[in-house]
C-alpha atoms as a PDB file:
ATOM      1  CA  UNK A   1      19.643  15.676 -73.139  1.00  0.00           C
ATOM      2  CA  UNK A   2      17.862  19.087 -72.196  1.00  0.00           C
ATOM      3  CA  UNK A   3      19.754  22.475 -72.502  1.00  0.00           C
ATOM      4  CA  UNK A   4      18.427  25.842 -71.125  1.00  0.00           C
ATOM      5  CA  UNK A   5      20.342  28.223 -73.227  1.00  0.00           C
ATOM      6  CA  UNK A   6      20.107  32.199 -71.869  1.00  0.00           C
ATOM      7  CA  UNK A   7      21.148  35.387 -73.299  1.00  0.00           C
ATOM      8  CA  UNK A   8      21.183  38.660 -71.369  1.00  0.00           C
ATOM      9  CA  UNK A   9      20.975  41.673 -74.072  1.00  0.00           C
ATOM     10  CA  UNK A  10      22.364  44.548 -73.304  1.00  0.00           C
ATOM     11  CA  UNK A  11      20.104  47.360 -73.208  1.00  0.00           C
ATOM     12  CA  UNK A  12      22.218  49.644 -76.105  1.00  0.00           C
ATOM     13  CA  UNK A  13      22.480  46.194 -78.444  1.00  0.00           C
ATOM     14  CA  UNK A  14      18.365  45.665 -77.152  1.00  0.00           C
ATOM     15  CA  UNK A  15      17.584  48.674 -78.800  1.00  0.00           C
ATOM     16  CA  UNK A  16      19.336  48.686 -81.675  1.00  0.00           C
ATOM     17  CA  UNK A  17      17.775  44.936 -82.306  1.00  0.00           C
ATOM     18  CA  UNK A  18      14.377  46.347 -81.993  1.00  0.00           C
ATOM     19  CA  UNK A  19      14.792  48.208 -85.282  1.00  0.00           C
ATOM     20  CA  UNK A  20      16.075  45.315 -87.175  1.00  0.00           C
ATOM     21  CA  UNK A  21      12.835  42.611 -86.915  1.00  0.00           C
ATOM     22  CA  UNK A  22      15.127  40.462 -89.457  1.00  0.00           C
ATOM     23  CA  UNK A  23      17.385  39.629 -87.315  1.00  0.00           C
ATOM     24  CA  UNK A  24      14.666  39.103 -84.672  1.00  0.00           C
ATOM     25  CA  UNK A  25      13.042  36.630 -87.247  1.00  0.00           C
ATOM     26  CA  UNK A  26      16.533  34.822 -88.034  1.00  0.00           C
ATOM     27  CA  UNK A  27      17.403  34.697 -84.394  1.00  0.00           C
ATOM     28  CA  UNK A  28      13.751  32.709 -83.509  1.00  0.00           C
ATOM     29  CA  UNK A  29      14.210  30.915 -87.019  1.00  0.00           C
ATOM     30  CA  UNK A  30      17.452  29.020 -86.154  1.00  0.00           C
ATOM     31  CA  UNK A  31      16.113  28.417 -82.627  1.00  0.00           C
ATOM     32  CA  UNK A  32      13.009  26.895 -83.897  1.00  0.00           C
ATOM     33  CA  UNK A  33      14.693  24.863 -86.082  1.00  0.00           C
ATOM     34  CA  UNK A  34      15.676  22.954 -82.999  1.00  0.00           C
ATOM     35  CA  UNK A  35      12.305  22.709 -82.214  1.00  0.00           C
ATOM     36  CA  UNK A  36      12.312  23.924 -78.613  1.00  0.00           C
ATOM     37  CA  UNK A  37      10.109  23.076 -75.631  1.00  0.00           C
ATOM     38  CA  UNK A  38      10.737  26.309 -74.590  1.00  0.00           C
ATOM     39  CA  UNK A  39      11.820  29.568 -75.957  1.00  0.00           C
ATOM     40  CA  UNK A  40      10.830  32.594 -73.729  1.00  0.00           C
ATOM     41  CA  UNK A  41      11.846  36.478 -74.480  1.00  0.00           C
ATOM     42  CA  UNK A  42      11.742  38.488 -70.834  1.00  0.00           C
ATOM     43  CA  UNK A  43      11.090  41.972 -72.259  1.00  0.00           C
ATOM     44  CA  UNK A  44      11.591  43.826 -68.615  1.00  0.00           C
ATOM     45  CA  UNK A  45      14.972  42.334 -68.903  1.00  0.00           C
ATOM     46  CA  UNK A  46      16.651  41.807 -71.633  1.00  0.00           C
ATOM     47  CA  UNK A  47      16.749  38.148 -71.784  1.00  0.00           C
ATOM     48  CA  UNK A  48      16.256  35.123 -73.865  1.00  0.00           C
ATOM     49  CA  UNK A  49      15.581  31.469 -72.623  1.00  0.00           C
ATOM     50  CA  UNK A  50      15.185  28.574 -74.990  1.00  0.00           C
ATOM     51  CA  UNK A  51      15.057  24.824 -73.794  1.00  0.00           C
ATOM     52  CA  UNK A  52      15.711  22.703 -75.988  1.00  0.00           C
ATOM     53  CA  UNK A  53      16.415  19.076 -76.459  1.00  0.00           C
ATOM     54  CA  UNK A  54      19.593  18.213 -78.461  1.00  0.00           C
ATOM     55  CA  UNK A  55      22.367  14.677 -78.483  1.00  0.00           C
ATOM     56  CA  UNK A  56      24.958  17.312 -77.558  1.00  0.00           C
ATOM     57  CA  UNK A  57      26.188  20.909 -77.688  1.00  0.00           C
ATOM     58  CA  UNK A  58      28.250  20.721 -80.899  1.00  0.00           C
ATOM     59  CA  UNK A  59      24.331  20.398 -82.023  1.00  0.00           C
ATOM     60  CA  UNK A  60      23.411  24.289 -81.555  1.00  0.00           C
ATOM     61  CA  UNK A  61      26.458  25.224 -82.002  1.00  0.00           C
ATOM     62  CA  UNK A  62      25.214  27.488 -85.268  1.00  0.00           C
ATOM     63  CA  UNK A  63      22.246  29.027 -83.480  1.00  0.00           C
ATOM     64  CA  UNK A  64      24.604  29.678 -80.554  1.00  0.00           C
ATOM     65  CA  UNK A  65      26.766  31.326 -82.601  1.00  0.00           C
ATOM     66  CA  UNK A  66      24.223  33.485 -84.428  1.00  0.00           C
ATOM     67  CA  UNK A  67      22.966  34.581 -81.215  1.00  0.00           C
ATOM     68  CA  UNK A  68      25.975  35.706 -79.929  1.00  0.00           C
ATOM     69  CA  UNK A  69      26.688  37.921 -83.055  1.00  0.00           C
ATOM     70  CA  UNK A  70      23.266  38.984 -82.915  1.00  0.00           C
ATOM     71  CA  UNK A  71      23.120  39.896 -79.333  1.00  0.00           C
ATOM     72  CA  UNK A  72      26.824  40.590 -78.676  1.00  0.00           C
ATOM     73  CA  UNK A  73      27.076  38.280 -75.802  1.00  0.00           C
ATOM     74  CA  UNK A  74      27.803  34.685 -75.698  1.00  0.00           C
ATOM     75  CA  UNK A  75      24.855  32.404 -74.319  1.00  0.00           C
ATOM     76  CA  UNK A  76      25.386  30.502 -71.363  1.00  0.00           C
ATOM     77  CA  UNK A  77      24.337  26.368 -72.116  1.00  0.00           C
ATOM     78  CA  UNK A  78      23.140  24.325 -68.808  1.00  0.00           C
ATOM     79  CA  UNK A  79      22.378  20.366 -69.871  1.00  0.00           C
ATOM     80  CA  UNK A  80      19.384  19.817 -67.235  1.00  0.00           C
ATOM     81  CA  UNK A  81      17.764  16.909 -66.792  1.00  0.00           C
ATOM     82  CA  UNK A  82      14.553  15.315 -65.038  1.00  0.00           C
ATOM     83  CA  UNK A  83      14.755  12.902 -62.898  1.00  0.00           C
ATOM     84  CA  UNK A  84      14.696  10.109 -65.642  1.00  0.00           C
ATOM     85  CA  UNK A  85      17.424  11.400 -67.240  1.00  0.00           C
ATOM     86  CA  UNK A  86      19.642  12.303 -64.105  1.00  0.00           C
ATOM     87  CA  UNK A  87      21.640   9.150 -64.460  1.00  0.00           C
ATOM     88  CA  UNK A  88      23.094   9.977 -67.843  1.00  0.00           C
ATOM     89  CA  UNK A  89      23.768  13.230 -66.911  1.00  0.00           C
ATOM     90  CA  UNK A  90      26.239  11.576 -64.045  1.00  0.00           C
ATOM     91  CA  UNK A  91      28.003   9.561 -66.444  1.00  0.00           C
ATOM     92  CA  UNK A  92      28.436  12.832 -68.603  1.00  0.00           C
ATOM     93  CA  UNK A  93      30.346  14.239 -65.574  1.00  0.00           C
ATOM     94  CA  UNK A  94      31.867  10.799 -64.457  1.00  0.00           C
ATOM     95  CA  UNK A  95      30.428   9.745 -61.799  1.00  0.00           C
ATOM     96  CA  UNK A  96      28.419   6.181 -61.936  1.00  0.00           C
ATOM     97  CA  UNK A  97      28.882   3.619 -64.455  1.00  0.00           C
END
């Protein structure tokens, strides 16, 4: 299953983050550990985006959590799918067989 996992940084936390390039590099390290097919930093705005293909959420549950205590605001976690995939994502909400 696909997740596209977003963080809006708030612009006094944003700041502060930009003099601490550690926590920068720990933040992309545990992401990339999940080897993402996406991970996307909007600069104008604050905001991360990483897709990323996991069996579950329990599975990024430690990067979420670093990137909440890094950022100081939870993530939000959509499961997205393509069209191949859209079927199992029905069953995950209970509809189909």
């Amino acid at each position: 299953m696909k997740y596209i996992v977003q963080v809006d940084i708030d612009p006094s936390t944003g700041f502060a983050l930009e003099g601490k390039p550690e926590q920068i590099q720990e933040l992309v390290g545990k992401w990339e550990a999940h080897n993402p097919i996406g991970h996307y930093f909007s600069l104008t705005r604050r905001r991360i985006t990483i897709i990323v293909e996991a069996d579950n959420e329990d599975a990024l549950f430690e990067a979420l959590h670093l990137t909440w205590d890094i950022t100081n605001s939870y993530p939000s976690v959509q499961a997205v799918a393509d069209f191949a995939e859209f079927p199992e994502l029905l069953k995950r909400v209970g509809i189909g067989g």
